[in-house]
Protein backbone atom coordinates (compact mmCIF):
# COMPACT_ATOMS: atom_id res chain seq x y z
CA UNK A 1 -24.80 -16.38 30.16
CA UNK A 2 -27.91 -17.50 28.07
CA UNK A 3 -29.62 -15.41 25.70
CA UNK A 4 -33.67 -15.86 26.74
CA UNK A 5 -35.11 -17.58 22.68
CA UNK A 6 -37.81 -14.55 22.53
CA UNK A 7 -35.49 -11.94 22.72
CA UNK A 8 -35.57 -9.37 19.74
CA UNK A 9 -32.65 -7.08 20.94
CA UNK A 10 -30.00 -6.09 18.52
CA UNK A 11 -27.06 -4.20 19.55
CA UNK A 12 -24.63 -2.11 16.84
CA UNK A 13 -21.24 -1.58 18.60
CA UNK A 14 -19.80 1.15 16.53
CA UNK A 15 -22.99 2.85 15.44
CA UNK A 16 -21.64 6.12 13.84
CA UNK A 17 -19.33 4.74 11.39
CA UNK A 18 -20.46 4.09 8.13
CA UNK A 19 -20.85 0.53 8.49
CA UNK A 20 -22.50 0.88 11.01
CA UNK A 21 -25.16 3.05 9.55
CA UNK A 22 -25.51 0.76 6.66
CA UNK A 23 -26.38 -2.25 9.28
CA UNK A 24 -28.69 -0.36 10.54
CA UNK A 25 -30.69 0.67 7.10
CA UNK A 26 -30.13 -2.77 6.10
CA UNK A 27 -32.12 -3.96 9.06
CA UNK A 28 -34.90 -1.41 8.84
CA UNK A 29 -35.74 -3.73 5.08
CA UNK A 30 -35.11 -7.36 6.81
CA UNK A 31 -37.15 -9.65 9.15
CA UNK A 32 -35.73 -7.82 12.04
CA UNK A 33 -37.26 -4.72 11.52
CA UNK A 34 -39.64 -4.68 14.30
CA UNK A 35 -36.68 -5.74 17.00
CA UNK A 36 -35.44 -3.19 19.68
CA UNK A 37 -32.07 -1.55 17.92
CA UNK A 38 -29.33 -0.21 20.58
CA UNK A 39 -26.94 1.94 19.14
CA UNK A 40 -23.35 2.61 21.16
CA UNK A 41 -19.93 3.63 20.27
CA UNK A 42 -17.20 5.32 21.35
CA UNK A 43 -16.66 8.16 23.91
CA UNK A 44 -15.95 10.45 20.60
CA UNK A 45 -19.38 9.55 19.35
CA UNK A 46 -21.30 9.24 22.16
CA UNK A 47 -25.05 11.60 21.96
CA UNK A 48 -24.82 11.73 18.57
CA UNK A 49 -28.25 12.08 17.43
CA UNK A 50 -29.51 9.78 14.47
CA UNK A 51 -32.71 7.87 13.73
CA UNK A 52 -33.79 4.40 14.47
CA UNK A 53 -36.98 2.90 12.26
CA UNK A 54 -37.96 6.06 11.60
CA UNK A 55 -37.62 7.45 15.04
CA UNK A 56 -34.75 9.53 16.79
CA UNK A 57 -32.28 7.62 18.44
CA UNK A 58 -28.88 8.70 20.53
CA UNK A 59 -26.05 7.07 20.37
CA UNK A 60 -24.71 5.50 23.38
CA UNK A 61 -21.88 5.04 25.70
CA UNK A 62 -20.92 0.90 26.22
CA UNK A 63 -21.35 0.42 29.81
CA UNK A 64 -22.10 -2.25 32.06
CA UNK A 65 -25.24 -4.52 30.78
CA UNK A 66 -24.97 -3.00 27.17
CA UNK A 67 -24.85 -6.20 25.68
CA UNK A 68 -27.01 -7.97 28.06
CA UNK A 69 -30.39 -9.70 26.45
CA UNK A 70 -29.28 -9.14 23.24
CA UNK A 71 -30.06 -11.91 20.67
CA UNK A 72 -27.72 -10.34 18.02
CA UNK A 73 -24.72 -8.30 18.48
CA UNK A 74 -22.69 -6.22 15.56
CA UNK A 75 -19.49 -4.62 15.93
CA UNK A 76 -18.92 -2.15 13.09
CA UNK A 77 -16.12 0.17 14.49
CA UNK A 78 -12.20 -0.14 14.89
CA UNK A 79 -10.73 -3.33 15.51
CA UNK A 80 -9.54 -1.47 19.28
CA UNK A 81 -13.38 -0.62 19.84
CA UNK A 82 -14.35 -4.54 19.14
CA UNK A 83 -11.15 -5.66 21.08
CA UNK A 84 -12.10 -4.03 24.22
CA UNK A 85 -15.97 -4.97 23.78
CA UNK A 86 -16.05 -8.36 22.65
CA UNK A 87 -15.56 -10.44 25.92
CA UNK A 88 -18.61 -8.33 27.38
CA UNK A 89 -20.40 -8.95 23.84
CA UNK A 90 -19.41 -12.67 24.02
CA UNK A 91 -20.35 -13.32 27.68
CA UNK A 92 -24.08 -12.28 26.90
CA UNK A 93 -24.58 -15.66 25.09
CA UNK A 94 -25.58 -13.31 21.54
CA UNK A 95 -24.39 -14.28 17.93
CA UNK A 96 -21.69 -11.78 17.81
CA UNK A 97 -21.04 -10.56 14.18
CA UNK A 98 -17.76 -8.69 13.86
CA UNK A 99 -16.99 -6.60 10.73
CA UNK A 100 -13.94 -4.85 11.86
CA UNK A 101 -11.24 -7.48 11.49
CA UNK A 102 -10.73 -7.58 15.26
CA UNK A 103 -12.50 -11.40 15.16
CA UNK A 104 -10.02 -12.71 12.38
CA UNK A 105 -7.50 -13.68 15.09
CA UNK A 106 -9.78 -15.01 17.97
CA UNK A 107 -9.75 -19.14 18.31
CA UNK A 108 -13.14 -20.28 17.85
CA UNK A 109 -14.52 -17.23 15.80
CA UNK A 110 -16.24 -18.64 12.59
CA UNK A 111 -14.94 -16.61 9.25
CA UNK A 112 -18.45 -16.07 6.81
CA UNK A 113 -17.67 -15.65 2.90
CA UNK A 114 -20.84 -16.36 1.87
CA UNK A 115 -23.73 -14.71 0.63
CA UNK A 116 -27.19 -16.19 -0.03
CA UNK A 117 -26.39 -19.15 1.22
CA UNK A 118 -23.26 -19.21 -1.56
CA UNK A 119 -20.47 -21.72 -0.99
CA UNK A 120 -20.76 -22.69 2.53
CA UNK A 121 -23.52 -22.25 5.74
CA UNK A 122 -23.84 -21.09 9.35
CA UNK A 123 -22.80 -23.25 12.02
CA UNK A 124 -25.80 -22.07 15.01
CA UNK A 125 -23.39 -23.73 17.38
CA UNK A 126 -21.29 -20.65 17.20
CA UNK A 127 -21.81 -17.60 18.32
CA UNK A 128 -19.04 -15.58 17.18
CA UNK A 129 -18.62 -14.83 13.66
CA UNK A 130 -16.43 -12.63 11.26
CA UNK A 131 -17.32 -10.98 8.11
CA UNK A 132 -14.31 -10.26 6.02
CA UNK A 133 -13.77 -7.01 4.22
CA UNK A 134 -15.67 -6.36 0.99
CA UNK A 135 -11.62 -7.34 -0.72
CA UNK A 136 -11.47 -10.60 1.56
CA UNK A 137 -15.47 -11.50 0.41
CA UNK A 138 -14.55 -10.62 -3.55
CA UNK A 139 -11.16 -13.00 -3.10
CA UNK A 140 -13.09 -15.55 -1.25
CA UNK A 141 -15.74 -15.68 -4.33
CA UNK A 142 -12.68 -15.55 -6.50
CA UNK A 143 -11.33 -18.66 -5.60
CA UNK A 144 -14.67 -20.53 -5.18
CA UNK A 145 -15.77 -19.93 -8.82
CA UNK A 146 -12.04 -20.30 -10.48
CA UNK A 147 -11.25 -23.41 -8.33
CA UNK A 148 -13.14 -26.22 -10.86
CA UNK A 149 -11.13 -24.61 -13.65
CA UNK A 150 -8.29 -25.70 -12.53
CA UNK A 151 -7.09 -22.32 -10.60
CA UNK A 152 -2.95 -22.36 -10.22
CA UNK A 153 -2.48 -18.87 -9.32
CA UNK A 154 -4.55 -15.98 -8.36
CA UNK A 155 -3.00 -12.34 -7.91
CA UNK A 156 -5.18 -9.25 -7.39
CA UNK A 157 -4.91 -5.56 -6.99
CA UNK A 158 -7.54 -3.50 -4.89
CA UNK A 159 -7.96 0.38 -5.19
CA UNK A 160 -9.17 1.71 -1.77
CA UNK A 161 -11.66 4.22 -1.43
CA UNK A 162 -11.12 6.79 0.85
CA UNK A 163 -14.65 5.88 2.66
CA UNK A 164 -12.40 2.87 4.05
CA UNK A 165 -11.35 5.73 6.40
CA UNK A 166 -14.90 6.51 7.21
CA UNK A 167 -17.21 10.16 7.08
CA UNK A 168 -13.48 12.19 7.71
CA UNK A 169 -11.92 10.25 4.69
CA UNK A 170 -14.36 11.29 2.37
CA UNK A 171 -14.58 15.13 3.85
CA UNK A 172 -10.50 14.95 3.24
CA UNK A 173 -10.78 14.18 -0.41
CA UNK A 174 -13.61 16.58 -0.79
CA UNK A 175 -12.06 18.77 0.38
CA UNK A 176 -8.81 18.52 -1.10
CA UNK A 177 -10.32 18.48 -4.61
CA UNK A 178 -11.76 21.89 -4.23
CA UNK A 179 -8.12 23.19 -2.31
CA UNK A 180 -5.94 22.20 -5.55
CA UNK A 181 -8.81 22.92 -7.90
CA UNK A 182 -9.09 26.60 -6.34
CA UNK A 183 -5.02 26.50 -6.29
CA UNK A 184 -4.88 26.76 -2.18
CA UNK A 185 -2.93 24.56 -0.01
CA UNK A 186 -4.29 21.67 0.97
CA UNK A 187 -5.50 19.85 4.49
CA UNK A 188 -4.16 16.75 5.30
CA UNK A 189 -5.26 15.86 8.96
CA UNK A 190 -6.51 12.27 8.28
CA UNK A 191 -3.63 11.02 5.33
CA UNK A 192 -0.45 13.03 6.19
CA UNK A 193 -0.29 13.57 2.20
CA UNK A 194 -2.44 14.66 -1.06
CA UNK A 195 -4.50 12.08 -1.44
CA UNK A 196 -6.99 13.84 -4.58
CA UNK A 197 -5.96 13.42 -7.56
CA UNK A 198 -3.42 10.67 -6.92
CA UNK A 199 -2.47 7.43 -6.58
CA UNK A 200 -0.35 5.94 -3.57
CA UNK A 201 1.07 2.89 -2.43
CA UNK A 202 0.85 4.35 0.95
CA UNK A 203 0.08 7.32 2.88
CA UNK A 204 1.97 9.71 4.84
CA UNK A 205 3.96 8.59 8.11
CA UNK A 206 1.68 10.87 10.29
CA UNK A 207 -1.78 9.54 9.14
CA UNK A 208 -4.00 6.86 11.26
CA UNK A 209 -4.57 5.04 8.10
CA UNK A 210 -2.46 2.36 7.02
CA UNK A 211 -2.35 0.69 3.66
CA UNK A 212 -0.15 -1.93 4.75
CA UNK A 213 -2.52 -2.63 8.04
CA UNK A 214 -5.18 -2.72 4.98
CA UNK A 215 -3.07 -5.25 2.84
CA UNK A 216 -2.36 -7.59 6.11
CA UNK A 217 -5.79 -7.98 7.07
CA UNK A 218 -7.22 -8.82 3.49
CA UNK A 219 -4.35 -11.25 2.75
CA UNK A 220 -5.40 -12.83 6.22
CA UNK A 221 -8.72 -13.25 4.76
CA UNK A 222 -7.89 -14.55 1.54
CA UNK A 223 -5.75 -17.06 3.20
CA UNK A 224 -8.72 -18.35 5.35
CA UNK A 225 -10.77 -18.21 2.35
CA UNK A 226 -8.20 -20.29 0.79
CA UNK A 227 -8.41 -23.06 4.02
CA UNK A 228 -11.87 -23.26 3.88
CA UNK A 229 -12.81 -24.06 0.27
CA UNK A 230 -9.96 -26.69 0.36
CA UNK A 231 -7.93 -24.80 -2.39
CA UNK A 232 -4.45 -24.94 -3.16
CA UNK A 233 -3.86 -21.40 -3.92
CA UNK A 234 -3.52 -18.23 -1.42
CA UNK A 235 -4.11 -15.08 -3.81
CA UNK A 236 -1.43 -12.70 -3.83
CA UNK A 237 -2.86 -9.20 -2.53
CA UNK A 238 -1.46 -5.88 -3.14
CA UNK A 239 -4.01 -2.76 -1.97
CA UNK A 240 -3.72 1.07 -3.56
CA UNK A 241 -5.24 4.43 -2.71
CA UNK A 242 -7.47 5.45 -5.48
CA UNK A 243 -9.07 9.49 -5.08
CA UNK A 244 -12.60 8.21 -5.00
CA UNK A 245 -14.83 8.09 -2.48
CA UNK A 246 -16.70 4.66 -2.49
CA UNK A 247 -16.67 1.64 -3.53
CA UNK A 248 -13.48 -1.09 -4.57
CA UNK A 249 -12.26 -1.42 -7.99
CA UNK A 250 -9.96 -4.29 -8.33
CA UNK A 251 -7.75 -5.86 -11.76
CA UNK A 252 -6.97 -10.24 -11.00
CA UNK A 253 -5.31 -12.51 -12.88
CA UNK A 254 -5.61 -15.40 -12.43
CA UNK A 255 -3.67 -18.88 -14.38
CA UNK A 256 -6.57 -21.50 -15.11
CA UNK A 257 -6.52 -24.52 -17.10
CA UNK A 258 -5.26 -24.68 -20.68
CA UNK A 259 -8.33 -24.35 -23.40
CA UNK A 260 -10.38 -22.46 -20.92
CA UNK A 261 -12.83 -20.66 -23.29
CA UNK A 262 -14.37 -17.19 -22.61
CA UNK A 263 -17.51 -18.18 -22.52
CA UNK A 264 -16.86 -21.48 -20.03
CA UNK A 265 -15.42 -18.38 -17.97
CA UNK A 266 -18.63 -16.03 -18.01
CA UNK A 267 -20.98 -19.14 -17.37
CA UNK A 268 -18.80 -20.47 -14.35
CA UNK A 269 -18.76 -16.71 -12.93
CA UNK A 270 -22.59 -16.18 -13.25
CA UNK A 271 -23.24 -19.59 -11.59
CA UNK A 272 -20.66 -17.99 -8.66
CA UNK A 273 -22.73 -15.14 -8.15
CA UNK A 274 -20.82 -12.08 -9.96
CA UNK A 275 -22.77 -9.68 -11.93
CA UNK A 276 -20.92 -10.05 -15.73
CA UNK A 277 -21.33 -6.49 -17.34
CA UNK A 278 -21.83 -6.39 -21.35
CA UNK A 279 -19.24 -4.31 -23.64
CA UNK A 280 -22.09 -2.12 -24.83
CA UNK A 281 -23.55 -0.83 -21.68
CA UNK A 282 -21.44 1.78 -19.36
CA UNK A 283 -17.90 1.03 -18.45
CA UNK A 284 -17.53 -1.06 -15.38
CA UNK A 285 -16.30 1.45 -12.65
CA UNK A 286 -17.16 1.73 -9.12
CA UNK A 287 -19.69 3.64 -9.40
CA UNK A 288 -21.84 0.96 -10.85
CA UNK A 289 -21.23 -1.31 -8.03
CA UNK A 290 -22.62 1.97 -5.72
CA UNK A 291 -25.85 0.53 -3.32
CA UNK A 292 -24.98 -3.03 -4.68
CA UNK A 293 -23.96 -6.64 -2.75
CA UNK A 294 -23.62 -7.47 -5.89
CA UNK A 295 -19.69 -8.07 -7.21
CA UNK A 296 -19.08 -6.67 -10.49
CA UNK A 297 -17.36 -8.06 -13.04
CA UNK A 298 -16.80 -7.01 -16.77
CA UNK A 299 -15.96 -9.45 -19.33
CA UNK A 300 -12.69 -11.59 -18.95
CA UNK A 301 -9.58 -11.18 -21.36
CA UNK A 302 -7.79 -13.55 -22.30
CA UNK A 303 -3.71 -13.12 -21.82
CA UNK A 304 -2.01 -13.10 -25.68
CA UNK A 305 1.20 -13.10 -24.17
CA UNK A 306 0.83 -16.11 -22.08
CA UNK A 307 -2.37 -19.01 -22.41
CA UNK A 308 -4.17 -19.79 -19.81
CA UNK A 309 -4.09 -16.40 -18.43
CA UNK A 310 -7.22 -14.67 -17.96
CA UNK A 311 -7.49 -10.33 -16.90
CA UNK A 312 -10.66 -10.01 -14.75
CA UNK A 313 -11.54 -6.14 -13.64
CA UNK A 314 -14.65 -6.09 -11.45
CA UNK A 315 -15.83 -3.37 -8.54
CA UNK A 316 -17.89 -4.07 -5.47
CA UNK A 317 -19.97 -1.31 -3.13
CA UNK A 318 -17.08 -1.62 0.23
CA UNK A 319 -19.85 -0.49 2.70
CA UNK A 320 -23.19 -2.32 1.84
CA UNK A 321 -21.53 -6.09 0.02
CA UNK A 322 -20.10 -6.78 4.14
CA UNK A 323 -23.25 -5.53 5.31
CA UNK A 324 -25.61 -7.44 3.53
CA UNK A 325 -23.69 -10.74 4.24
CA UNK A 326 -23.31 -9.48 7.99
CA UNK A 327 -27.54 -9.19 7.53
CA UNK A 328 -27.92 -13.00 5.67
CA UNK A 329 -25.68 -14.49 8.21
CA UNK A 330 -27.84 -12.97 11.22
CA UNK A 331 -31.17 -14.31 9.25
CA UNK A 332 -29.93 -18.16 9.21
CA UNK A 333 -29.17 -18.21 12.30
CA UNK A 334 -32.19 -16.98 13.93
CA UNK A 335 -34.67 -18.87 13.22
């Protein structure tokens, strides 16, 4: 099916979630403000009452002819929601933007790491895209800046917030922190363990999250990422719970060429597109990244244990840096 060129429908499949939200504030401040918004989820969320360009909206059920006249479709839930939904989504003849992972494995889905137009562009011929994680986008950039110094190995360790596990992650932590602060026993419905206060490799057997699902889809990115900028190294990826409640903090190293100075470093990461952070301002945390697309990065250290090795520590907002590029990507290709 054919989407008619004058339509201005938008569709967000998975509308409650976080990421979802953020698509839709993003799009209130972009060209397509004026366009007809549809918001639908699941069954769970169904009639939840929000606000649409500053009118109330419900959230909707997908049924039959959800996705029909729609010139831009983005899913935002779980990977299941956007598995079930996507051959309806795709059949409309919309650009279908999927930020839930679910697109990663689909044959002729288009993978986007860029931002502003940064290191590659939109193919209009497609109409199904996927925007990686904000991890897959921040390894992506990785390897695009450190690949003309002569990049031989990348490794990099993400701290998840617990936002990754959406309005009931955060409410867990929350209210964890106040349990063990107020020496009471502590709830545990959404990560089977104590997740305040603590660092994990992985959470309890009961809990619907899954660091290693986490780890698996991110290293799938950063090995597409790897593919398409033609470079010869796939990052190693290793993904930890942090007790915070946005954003990513992340430490890389990463092996470049011998006589790479600090200051070559900082220019080729500012011509990349990372924010560099200055020793005498605040301490580069994730709170600093908070509201941003921006990637933060402080200064690199050089390794004195072993040259050519260079300690980057950098943060990135996880909800609004895959929204914004979901947002670019829908602005190049309707034009």
């Amino acid at each position: 099916m054919s989407t008619p060129r004058e339509s201005q429908r938008i569709v967000i499949a998975g509308a409650s979630s976080l990421l979802g939200a953020e698509l839709k504030s993003l799009l209130e401040e972009s060209r397509f403000a004026s366009w007809d918004v549809s918001l639908v989820d699941e069954e769970t969320a169904v009639g939840t009452l929000t606000e649409a360009a500053g009118e109330p909206a419900v959230i909707l059920p997908v049924e039959e002819g959800t996705f029909s006249r729609a010139k831009l479709i983005f899913f935002a839930g779980s990977p299941a929601f956007t598995e079930r939904n996507l051959p309806a989504a795709r059949d409309s003849g919309a650009f279908v933007i999927d930020l839930s992972g679910a697109a990663l494995s689909v044959d002729g889905a288009r993978v986007r790491f860029a931002l502003d137009g940064v290191a590659e562009g939109s193919q209009p011929r497609k109409t199904l895209y996927a925007v990686p994680s904000a991890p897959g986008l921040i390894a992506a950039r990785l390897l695009d800046a450190l690949g003309p110094a002569a990049l031989s190995r990348l490794a990099i360790v993400f701290f998840r917030p617990v936002s990754e596990a959406g309005r009931a992650g955060i409410e867990e932590l929350e209210a964890q922190t106040s349990q063990l602060l107020s020496f009471q026993s502590i709830g545990q419905p959404i990560f089977d363990t104590q997740v305040a206060f603590n660092l994990l490799d992985h959470y309890g057997a009961a809990s619907r999250e899954n660091l290693q699902t986490t780890r698996d889809r991110i290293r799938r990115e950063a090995s597409v990422a790897s593919t398409q900028f033609s470079s010869k190294v796939v990052p190693s990826i290793q993904v930890l719970h942090a007790p915070v409640f946005y954003g990513y903090t992340f430490v890389a190293t990463s092996e470049l060429k011998p006589g790479q100075t600090r200051e070559g470093l900082v220019e080729i990461l500012r011509k990349s597109g990372f924010s560099l952070e200055i020793p005498q301002s605040s301490p580069l945390g994730n709170g600093v990244a908070a509201g941003d697309s921006a990637v933060h990065l402080a200064l690199p250290e050089d390794d004195p244990a072993q040259s050519g090795t260079w300690w980057l520590w950098g943060a990135a907002d996880n909800i609004r840096l895959p929204a914004a590029t979901a947002i670019k990507l829908a602005e190049k290709l309707v034009v």
